[in-house]
PDB file of N, CA and C in Angstrom:
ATOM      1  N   UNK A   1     235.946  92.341 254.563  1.00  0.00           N
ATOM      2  CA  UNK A   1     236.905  92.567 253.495  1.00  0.00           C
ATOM      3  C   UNK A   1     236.450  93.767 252.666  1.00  0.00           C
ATOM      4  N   UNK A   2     237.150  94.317 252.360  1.00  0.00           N
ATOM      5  CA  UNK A   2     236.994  95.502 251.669  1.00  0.00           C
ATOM      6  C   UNK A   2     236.690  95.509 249.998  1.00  0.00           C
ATOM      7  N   UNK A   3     235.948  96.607 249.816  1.00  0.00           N
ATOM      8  CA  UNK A   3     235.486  96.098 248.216  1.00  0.00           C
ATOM      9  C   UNK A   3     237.183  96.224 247.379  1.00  0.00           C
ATOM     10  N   UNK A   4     237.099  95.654 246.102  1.00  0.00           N
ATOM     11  CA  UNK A   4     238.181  95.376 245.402  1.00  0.00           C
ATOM     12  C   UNK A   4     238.222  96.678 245.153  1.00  0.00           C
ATOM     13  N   UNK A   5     239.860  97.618 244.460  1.00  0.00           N
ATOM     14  CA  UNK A   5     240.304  99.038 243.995  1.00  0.00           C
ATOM     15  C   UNK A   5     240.063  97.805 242.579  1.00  0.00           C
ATOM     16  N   UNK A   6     239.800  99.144 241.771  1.00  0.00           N
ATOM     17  CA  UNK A   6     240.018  99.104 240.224  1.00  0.00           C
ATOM     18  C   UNK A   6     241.481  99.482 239.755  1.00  0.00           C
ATOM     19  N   UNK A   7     242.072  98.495 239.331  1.00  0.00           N
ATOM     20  CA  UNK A   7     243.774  98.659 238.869  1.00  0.00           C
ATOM     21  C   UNK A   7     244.045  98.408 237.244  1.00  0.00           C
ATOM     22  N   UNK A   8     243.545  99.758 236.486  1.00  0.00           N
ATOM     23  CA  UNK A   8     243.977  99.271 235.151  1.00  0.00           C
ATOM     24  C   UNK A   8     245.055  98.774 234.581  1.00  0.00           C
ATOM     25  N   UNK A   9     245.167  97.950 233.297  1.00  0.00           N
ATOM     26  CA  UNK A   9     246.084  97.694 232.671  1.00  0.00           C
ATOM     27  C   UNK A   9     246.284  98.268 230.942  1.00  0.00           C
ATOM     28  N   UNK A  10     247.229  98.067 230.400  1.00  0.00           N
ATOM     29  CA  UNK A  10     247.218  98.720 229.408  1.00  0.00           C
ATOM     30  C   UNK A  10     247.509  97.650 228.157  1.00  0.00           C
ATOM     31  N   UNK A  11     247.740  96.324 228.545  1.00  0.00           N
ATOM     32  CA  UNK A  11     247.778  95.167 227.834  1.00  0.00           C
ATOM     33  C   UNK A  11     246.203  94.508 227.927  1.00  0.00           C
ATOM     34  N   UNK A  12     246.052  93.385 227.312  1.00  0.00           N
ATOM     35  CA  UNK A  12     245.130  92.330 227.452  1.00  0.00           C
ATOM     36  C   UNK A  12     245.038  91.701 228.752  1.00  0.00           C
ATOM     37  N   UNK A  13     246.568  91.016 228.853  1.00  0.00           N
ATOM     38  CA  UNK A  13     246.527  90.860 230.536  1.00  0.00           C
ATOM     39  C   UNK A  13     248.282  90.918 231.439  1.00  0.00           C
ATOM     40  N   UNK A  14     248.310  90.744 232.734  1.00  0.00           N
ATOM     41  CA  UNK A  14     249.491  90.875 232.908  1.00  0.00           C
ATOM     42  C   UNK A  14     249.870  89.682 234.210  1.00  0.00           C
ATOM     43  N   UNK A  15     251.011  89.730 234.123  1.00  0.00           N
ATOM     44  CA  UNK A  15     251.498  88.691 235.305  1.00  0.00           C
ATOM     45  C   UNK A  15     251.183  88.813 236.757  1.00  0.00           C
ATOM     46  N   UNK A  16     250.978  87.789 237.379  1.00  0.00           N
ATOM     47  CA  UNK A  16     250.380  88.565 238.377  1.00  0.00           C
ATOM     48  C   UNK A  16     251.570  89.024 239.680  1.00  0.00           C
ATOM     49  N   UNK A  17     252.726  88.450 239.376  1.00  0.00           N
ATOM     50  CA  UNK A  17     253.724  89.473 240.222  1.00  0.00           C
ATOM     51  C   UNK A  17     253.784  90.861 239.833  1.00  0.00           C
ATOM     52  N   UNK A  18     253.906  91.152 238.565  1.00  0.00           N
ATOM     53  CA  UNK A  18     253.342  92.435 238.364  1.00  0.00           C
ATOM     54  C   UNK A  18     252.668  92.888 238.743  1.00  0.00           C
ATOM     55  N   UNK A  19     251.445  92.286 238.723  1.00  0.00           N
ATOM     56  CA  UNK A  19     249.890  92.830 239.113  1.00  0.00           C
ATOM     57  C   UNK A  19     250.145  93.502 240.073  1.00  0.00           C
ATOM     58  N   UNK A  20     250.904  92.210 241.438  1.00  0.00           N
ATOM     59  CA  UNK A  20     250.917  92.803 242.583  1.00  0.00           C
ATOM     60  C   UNK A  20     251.250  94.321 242.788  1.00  0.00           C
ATOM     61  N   UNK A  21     252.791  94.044 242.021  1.00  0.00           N
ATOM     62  CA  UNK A  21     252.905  95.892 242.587  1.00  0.00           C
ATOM     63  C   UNK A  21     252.347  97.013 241.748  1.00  0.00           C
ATOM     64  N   UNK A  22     251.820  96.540 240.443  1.00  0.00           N
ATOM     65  CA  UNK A  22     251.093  97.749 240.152  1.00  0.00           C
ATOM     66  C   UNK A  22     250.084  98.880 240.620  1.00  0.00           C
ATOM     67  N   UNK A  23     249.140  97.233 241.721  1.00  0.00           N
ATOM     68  CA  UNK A  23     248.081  97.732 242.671  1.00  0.00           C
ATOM     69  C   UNK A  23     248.443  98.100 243.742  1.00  0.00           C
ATOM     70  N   UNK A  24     250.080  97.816 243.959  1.00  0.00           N
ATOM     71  CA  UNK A  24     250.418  98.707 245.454  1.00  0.00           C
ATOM     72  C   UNK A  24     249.945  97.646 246.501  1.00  0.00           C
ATOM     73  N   UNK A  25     249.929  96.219 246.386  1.00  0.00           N
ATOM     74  CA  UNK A  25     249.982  95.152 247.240  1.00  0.00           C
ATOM     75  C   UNK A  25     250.864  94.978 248.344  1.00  0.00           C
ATOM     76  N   UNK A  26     252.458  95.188 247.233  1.00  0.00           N
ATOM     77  CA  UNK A  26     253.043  94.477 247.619  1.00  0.00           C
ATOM     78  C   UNK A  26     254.482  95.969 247.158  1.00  0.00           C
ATOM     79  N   UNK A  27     255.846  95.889 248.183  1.00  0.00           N
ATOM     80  CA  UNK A  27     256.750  96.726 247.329  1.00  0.00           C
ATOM     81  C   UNK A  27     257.847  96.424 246.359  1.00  0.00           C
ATOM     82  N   UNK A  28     257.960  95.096 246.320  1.00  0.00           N
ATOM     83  CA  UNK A  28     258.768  94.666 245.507  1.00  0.00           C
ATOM     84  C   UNK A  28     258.967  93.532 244.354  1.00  0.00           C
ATOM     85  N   UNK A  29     259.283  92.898 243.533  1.00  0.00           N
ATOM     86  CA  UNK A  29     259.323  91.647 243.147  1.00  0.00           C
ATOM     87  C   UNK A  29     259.485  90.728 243.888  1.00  0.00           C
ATOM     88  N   UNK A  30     260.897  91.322 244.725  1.00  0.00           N
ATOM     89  CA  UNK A  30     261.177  89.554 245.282  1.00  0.00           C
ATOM     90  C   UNK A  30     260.195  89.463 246.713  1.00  0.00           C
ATOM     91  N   UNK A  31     259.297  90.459 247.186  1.00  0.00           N
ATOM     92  CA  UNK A  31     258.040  90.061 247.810  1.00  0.00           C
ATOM     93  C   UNK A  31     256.932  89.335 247.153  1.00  0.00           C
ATOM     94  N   UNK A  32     256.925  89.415 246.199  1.00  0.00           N
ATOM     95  CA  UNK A  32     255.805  88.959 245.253  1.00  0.00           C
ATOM     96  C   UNK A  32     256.215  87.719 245.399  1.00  0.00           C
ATOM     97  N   UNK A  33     257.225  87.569 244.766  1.00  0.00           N
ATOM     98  CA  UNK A  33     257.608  85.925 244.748  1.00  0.00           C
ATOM     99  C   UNK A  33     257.474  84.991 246.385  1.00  0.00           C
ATOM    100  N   UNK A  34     257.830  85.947 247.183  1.00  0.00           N
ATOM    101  CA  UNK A  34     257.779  85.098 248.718  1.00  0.00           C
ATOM    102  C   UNK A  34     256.148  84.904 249.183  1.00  0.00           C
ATOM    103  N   UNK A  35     255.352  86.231 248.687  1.00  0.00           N
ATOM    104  CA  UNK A  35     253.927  85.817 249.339  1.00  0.00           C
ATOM    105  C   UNK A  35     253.282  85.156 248.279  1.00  0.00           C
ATOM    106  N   UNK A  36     253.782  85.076 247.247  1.00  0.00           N
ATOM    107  CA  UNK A  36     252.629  83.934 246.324  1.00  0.00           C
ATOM    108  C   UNK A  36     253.230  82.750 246.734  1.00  0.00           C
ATOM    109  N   UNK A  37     254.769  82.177 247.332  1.00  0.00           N
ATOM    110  CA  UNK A  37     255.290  81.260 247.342  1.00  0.00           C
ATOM    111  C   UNK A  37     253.942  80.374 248.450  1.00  0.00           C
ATOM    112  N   UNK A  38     254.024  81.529 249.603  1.00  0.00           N
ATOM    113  CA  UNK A  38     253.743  81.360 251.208  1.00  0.00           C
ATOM    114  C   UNK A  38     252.061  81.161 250.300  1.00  0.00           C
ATOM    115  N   UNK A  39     251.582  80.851 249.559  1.00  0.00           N
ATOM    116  CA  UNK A  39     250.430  80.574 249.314  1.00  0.00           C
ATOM    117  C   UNK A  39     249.327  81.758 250.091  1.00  0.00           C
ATOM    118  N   UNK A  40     249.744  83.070 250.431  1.00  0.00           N
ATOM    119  CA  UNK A  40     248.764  84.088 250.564  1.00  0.00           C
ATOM    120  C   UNK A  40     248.058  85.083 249.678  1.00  0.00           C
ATOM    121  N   UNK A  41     248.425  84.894 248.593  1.00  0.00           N
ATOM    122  CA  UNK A  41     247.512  85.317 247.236  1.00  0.00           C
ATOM    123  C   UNK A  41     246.683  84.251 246.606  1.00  0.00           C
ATOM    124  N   UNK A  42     245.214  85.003 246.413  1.00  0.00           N
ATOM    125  CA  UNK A  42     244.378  84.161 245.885  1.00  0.00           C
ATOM    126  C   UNK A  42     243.774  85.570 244.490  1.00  0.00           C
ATOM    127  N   UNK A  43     243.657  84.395 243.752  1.00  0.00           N
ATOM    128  CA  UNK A  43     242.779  85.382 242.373  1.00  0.00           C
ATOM    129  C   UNK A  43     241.449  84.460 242.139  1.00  0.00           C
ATOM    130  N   UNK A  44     240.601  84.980 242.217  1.00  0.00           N
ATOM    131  CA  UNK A  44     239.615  84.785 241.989  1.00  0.00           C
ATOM    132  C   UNK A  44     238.779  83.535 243.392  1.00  0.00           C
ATOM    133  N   UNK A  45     239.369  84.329 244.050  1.00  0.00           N
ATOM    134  CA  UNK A  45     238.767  83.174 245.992  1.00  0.00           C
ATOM    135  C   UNK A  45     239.584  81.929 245.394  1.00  0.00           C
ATOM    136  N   UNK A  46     240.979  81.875 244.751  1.00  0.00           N
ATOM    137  CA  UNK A  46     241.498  80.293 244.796  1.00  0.00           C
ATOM    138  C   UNK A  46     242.836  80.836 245.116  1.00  0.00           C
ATOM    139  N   UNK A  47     243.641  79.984 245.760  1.00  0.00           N
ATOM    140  CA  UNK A  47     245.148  80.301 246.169  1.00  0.00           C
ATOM    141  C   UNK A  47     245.602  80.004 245.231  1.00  0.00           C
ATOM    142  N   UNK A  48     246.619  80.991 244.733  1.00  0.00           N
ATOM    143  CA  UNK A  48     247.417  80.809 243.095  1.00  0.00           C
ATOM    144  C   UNK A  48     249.035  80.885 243.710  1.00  0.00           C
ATOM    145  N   UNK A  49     249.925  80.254 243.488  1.00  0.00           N
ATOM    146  CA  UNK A  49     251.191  79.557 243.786  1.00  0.00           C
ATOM    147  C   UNK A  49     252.192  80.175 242.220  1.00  0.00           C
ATOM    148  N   UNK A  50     251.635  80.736 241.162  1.00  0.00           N
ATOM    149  CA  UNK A  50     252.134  81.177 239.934  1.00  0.00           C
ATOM    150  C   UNK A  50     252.421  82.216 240.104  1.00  0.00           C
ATOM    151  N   UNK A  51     253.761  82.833 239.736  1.00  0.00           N
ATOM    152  CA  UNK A  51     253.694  83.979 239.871  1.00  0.00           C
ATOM    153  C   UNK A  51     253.627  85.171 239.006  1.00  0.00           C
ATOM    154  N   UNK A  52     254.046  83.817 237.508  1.00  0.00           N
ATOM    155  CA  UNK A  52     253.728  83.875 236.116  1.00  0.00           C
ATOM    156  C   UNK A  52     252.232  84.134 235.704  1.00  0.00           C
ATOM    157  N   UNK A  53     251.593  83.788 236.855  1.00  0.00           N
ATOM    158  CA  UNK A  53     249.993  83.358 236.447  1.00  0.00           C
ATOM    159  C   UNK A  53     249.313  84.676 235.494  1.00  0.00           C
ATOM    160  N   UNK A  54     248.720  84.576 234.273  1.00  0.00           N
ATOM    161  CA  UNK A  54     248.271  85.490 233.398  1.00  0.00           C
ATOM    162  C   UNK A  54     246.585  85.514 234.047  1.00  0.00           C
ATOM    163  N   UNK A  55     246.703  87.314 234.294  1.00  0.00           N
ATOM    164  CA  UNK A  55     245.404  87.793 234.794  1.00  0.00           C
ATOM    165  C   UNK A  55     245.057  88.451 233.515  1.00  0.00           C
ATOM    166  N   UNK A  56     243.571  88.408 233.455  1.00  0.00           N
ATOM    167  CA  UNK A  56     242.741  89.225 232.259  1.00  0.00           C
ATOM    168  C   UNK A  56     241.987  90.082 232.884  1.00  0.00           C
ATOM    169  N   UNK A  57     241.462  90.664 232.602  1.00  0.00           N
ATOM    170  CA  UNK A  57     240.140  92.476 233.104  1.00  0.00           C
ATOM    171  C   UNK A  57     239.288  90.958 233.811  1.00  0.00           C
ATOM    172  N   UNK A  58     238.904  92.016 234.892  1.00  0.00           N
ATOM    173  CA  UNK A  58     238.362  91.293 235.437  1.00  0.00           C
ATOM    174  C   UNK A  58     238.398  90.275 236.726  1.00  0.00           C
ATOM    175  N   UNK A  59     239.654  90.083 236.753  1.00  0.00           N
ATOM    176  CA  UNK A  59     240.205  88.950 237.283  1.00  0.00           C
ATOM    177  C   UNK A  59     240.635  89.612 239.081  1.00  0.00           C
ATOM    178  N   UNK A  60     240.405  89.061 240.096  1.00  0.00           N
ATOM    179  CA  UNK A  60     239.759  89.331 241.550  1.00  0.00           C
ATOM    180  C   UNK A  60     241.175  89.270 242.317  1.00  0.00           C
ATOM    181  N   UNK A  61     242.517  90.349 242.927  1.00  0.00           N
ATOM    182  CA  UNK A  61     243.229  89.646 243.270  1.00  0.00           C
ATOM    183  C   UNK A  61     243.445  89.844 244.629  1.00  0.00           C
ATOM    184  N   UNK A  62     243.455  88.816 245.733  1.00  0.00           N
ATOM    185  CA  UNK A  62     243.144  89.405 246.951  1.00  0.00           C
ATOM    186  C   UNK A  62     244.653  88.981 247.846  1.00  0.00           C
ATOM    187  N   UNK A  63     244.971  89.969 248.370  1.00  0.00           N
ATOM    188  CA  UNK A  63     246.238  89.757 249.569  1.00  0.00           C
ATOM    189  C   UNK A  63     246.421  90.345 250.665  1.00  0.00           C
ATOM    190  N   UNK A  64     245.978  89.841 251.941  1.00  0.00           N
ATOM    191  CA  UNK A  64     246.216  90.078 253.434  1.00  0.00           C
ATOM    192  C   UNK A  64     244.943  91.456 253.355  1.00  0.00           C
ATOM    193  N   UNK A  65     243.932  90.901 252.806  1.00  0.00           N
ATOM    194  CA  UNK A  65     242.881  91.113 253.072  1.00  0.00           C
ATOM    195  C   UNK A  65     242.367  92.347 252.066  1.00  0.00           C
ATOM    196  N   UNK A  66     243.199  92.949 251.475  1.00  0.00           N
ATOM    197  CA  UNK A  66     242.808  93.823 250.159  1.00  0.00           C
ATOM    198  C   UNK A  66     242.446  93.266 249.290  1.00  0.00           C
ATOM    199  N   UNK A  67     241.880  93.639 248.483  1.00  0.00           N
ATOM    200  CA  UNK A  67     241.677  93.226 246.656  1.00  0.00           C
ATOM    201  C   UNK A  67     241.326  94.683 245.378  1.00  0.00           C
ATOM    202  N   UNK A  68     241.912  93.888 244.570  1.00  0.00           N
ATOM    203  CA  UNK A  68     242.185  94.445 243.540  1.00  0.00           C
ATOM    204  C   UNK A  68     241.752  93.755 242.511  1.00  0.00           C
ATOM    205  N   UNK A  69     241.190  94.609 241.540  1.00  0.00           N
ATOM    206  CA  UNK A  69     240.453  93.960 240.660  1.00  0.00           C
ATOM    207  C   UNK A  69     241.104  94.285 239.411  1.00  0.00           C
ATOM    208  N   UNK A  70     241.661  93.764 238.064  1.00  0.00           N
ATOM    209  CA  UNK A  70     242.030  94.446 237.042  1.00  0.00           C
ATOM    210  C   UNK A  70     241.186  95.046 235.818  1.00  0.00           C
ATOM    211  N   UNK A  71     241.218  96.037 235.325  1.00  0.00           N
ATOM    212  CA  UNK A  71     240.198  96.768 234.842  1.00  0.00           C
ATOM    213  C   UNK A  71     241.429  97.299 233.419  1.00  0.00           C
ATOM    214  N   UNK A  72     240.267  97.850 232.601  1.00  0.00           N
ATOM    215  CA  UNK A  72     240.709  98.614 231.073  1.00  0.00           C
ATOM    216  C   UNK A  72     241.004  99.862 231.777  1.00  0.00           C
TER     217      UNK A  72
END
């Protein structure tokens, strides 16, 4: 697996369907919603099913074998 990209944010923290495409995961919303559905996003090595789920700096997000890490 590849080391995590650094993906800043400009808030405290952000959603993680957002997240997705900020880091270039994923190209759309309503992908976001189908691969967090399909339980293939994990944040922090746990499968997260939220798509609402609030990420902070720091926080590990891995999909179909990338990761992304969120950073200041």
């Amino acid at each position: 697996m590849s080391d995590p990209v650094e993906v800043p944010i400009e808030d405290e923290g952000i959603r993680l369907g957002q997240f997705l495409k900020l880091a270039n995961l994923i190209d759309s919303g309503s992908e976001a919603k189908t691969v967090i559905a399909n339980g293939l996003v994990r944040v922090n090595d746990e499968v997260e099913l939220r798509r609402g789920r609030q990420l902070v700096v720091g926080d590990v997000v891995t999909l179909a074998g990338r990761r992304a890490i969120v950073s200041v």
